[in-house]
C-alpha atoms as a PDB file:
ATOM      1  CA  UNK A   1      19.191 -10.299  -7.322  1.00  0.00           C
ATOM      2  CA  UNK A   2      15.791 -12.302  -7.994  1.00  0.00           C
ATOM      3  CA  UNK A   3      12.686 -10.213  -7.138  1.00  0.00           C
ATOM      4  CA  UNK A   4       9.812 -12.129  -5.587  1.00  0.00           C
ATOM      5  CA  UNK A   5       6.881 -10.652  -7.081  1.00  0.00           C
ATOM      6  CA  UNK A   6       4.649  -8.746  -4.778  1.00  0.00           C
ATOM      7  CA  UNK A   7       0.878  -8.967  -3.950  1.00  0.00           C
ATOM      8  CA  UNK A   8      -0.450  -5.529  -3.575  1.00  0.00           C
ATOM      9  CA  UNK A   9      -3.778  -4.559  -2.083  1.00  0.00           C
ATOM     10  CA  UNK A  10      -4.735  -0.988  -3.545  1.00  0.00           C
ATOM     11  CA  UNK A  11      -7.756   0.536  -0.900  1.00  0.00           C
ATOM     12  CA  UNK A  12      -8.892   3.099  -3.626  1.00  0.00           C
ATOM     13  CA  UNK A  13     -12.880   4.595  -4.020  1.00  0.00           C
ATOM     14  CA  UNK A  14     -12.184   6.812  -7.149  1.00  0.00           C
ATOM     15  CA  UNK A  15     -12.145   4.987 -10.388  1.00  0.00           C
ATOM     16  CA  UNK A  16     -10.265   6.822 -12.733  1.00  0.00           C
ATOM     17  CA  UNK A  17      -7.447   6.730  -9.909  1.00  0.00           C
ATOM     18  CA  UNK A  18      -7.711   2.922 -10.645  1.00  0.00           C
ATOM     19  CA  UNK A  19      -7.813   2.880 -13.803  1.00  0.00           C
ATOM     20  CA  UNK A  20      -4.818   4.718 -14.555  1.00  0.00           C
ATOM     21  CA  UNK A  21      -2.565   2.845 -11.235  1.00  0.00           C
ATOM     22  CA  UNK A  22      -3.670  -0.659 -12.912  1.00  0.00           C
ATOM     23  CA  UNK A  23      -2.013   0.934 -16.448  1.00  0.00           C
ATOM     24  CA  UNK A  24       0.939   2.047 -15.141  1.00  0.00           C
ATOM     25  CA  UNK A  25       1.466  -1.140 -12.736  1.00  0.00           C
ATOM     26  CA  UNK A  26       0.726  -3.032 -16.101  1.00  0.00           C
ATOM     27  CA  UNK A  27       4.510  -2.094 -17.628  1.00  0.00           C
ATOM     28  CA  UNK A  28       6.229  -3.356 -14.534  1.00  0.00           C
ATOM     29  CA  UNK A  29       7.246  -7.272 -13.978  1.00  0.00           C
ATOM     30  CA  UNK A  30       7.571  -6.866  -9.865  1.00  0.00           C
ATOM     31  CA  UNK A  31       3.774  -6.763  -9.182  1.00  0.00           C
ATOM     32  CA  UNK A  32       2.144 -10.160  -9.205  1.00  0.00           C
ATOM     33  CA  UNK A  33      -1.098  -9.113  -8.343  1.00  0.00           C
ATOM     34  CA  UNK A  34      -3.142  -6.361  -7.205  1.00  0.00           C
ATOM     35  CA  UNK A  35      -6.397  -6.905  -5.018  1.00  0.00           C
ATOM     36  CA  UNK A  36      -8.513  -3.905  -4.988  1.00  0.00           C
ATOM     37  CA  UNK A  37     -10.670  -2.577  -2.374  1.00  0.00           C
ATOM     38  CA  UNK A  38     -12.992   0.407  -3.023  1.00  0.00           C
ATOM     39  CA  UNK A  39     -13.720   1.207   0.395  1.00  0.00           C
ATOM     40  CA  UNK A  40     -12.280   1.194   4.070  1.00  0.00           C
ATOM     41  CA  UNK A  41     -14.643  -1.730   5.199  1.00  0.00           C
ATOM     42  CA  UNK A  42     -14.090  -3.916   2.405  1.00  0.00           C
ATOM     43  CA  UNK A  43     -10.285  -3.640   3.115  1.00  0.00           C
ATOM     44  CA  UNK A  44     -10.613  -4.350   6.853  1.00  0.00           C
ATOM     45  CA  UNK A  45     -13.086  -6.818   5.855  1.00  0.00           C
ATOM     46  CA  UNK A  46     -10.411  -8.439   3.329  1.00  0.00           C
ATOM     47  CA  UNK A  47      -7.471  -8.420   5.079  1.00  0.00           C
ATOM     48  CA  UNK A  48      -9.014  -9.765   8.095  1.00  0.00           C
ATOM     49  CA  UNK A  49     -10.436 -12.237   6.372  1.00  0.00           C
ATOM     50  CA  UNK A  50      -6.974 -13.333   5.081  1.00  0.00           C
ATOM     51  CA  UNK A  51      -5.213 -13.139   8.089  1.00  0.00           C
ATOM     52  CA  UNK A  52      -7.867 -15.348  10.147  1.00  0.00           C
ATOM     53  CA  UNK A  53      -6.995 -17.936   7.665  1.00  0.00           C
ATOM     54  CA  UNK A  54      -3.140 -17.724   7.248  1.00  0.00           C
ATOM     55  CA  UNK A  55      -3.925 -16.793   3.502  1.00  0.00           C
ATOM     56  CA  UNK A  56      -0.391 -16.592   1.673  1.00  0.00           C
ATOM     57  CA  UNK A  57      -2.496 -14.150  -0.553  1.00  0.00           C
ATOM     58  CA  UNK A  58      -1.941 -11.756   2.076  1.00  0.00           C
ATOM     59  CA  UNK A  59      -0.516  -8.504   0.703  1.00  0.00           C
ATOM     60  CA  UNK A  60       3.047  -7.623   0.585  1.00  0.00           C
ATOM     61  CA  UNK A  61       2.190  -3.737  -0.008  1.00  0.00           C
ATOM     62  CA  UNK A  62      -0.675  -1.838   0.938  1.00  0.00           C
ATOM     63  CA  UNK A  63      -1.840   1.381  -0.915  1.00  0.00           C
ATOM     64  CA  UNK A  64      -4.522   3.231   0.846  1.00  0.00           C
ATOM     65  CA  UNK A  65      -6.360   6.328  -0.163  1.00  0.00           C
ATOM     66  CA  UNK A  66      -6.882   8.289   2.967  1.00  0.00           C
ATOM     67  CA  UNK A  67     -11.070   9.760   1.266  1.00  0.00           C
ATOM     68  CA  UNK A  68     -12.726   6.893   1.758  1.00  0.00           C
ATOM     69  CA  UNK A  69     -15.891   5.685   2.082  1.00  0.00           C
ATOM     70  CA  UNK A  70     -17.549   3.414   5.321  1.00  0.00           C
ATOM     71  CA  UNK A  71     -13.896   3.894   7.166  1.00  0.00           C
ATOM     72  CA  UNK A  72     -11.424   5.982   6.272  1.00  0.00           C
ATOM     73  CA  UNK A  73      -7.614   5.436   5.757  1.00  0.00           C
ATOM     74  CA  UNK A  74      -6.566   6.276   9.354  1.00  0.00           C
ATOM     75  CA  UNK A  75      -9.321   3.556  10.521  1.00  0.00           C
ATOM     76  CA  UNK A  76      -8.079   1.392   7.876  1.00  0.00           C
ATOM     77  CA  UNK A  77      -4.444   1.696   8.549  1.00  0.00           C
ATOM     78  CA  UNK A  78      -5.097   2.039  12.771  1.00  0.00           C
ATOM     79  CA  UNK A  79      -7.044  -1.309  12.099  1.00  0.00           C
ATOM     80  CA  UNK A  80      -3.896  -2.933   9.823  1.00  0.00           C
ATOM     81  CA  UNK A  81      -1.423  -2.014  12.814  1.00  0.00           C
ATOM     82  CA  UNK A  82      -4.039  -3.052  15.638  1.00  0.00           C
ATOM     83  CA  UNK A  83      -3.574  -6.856  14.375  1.00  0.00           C
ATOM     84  CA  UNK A  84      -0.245  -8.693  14.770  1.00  0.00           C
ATOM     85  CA  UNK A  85      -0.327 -10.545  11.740  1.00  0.00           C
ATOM     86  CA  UNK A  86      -1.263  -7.550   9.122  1.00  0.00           C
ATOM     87  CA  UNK A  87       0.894  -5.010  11.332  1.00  0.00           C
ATOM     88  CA  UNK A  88       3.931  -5.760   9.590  1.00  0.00           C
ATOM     89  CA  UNK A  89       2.697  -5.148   5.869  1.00  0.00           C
ATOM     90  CA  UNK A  90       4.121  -1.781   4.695  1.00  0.00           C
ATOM     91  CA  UNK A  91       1.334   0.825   3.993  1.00  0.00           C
ATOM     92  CA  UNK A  92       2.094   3.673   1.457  1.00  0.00           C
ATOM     93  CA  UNK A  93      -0.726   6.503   1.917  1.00  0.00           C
ATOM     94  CA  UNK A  94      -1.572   7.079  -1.566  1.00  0.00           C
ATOM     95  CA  UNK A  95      -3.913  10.419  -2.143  1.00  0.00           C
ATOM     96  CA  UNK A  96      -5.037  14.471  -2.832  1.00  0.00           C
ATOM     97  CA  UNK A  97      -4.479  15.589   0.164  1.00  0.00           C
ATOM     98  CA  UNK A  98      -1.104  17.821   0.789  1.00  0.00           C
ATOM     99  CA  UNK A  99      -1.882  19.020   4.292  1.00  0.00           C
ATOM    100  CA  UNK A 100       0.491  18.907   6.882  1.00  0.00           C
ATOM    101  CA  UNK A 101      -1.944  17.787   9.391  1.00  0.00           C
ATOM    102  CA  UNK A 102      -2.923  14.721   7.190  1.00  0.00           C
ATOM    103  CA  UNK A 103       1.024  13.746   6.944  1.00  0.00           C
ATOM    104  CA  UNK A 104       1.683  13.785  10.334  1.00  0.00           C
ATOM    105  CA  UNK A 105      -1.509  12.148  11.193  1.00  0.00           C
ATOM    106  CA  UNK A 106      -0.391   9.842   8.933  1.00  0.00           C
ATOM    107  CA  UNK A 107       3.479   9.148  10.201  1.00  0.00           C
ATOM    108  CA  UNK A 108       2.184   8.819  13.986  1.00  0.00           C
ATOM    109  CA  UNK A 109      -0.290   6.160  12.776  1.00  0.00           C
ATOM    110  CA  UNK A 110       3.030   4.285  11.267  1.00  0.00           C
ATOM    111  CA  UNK A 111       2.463   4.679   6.943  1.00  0.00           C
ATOM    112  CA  UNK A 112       6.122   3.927   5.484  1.00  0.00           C
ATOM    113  CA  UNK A 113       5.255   7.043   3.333  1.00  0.00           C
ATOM    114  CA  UNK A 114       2.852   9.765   1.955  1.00  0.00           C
ATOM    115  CA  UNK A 115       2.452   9.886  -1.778  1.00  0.00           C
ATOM    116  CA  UNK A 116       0.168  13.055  -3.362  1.00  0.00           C
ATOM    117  CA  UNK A 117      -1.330  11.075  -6.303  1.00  0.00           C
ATOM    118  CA  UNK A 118      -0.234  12.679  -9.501  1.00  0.00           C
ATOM    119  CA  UNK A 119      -2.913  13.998 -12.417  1.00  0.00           C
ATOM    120  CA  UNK A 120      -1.755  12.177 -15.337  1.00  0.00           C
ATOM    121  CA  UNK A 121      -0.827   8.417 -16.674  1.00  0.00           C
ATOM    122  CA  UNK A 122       2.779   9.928 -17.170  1.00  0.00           C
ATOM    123  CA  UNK A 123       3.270  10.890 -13.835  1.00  0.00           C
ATOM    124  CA  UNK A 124       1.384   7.693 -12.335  1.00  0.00           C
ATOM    125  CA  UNK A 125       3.987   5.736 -13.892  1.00  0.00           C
ATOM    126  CA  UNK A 126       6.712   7.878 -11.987  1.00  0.00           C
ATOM    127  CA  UNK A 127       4.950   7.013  -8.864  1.00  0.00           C
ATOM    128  CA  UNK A 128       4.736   3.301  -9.896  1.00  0.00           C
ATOM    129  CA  UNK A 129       8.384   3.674 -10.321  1.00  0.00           C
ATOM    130  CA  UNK A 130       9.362   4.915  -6.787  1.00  0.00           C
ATOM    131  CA  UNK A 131       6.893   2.364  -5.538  1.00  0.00           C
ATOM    132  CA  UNK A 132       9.354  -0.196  -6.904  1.00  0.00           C
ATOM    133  CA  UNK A 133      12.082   1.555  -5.788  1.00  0.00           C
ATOM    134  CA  UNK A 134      10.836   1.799  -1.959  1.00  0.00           C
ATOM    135  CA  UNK A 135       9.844  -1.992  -2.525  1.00  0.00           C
ATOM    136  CA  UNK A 136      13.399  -2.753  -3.558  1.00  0.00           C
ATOM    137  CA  UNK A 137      15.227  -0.458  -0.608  1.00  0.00           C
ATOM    138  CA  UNK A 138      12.691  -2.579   1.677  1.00  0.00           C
ATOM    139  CA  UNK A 139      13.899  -5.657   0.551  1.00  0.00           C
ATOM    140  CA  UNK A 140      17.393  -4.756   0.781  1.00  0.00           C
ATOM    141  CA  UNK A 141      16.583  -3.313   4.508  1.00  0.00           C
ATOM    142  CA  UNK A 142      14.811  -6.827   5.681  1.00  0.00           C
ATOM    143  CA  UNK A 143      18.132  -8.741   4.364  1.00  0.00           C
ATOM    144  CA  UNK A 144      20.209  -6.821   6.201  1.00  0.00           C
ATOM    145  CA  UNK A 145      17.836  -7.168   9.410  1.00  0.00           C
ATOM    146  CA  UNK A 146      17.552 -10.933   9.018  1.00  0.00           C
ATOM    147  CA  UNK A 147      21.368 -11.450   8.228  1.00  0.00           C
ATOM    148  CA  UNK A 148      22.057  -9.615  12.017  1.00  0.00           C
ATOM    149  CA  UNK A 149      23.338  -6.280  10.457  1.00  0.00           C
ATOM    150  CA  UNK A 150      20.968  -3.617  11.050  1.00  0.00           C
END
């Protein structure tokens, strides 16, 4: 199977988190690009923007921080779902937080999934790994949607 590569729009304040999500997305061939927003405005702001003007650059996978600042990840991801054309991007919730109340919260508010961000490059590179993985799965999943079998 050819695998488009994907535009990804990473919503992330903290830098080191960054830092070491760019390296590990570095090894892999799927991503084509990553756009990075370091706050919840400036990724309303963005993808608004981009949507308003029928961008192709629009993102094919969000990953959102839910500790952010100006708007946080549930006002981010309420505002992604609110609009018809951004609703349909997949948004992996990508942060510290284990707490039960913050997965839920984030399930009823539609994520695809809830990733606890790992300490270390080695571990990023897991995550990066699943990422594809999900990506892949997705892929598959839409086929089988468009082709009249799911």
């Amino acid at each position: 199977m050819v695998i488009k590569p994907i535009n990804i729009l990473l919503v992330e304040d903290n830098e080191g988190d960054i830092v070491l999500l760019m390296e590990a997305f570095g090894d892999e061939e799927i991503v084509n690009k990553i756009d990075i927003a370091r706050d919840g405005a400036e990724a309303i702001n963005f993808l608004n923007r981009l949507a308003d003007s029928n961008s192709e650059e629009l993102p094919d996978l969000i990953l959102l921080d839910i500790n952010l600042p100006k708007k946080n990840g549930y006002e981010v991801i309420s505002s992604i779902k609110d609009n018809s054309i951004l609703g349909e991007i997949p948004v992996i919730i990508l942060t510290t937080s284990s707490s039960e109340m913050e997965i839920i919260k984030a399930k009823n508010l539609e994520a695809y999934c809830y990733i606890i961000k790992p300490s270390e490059i080695g571990e990023y590179v897991k995550v990066v790994r699943k990422i594809e993985e999900f990506w892949l799965l997705t892929l598959e999943l839409q086929k089988l949607k468009h082709n009249g079998k799911g």
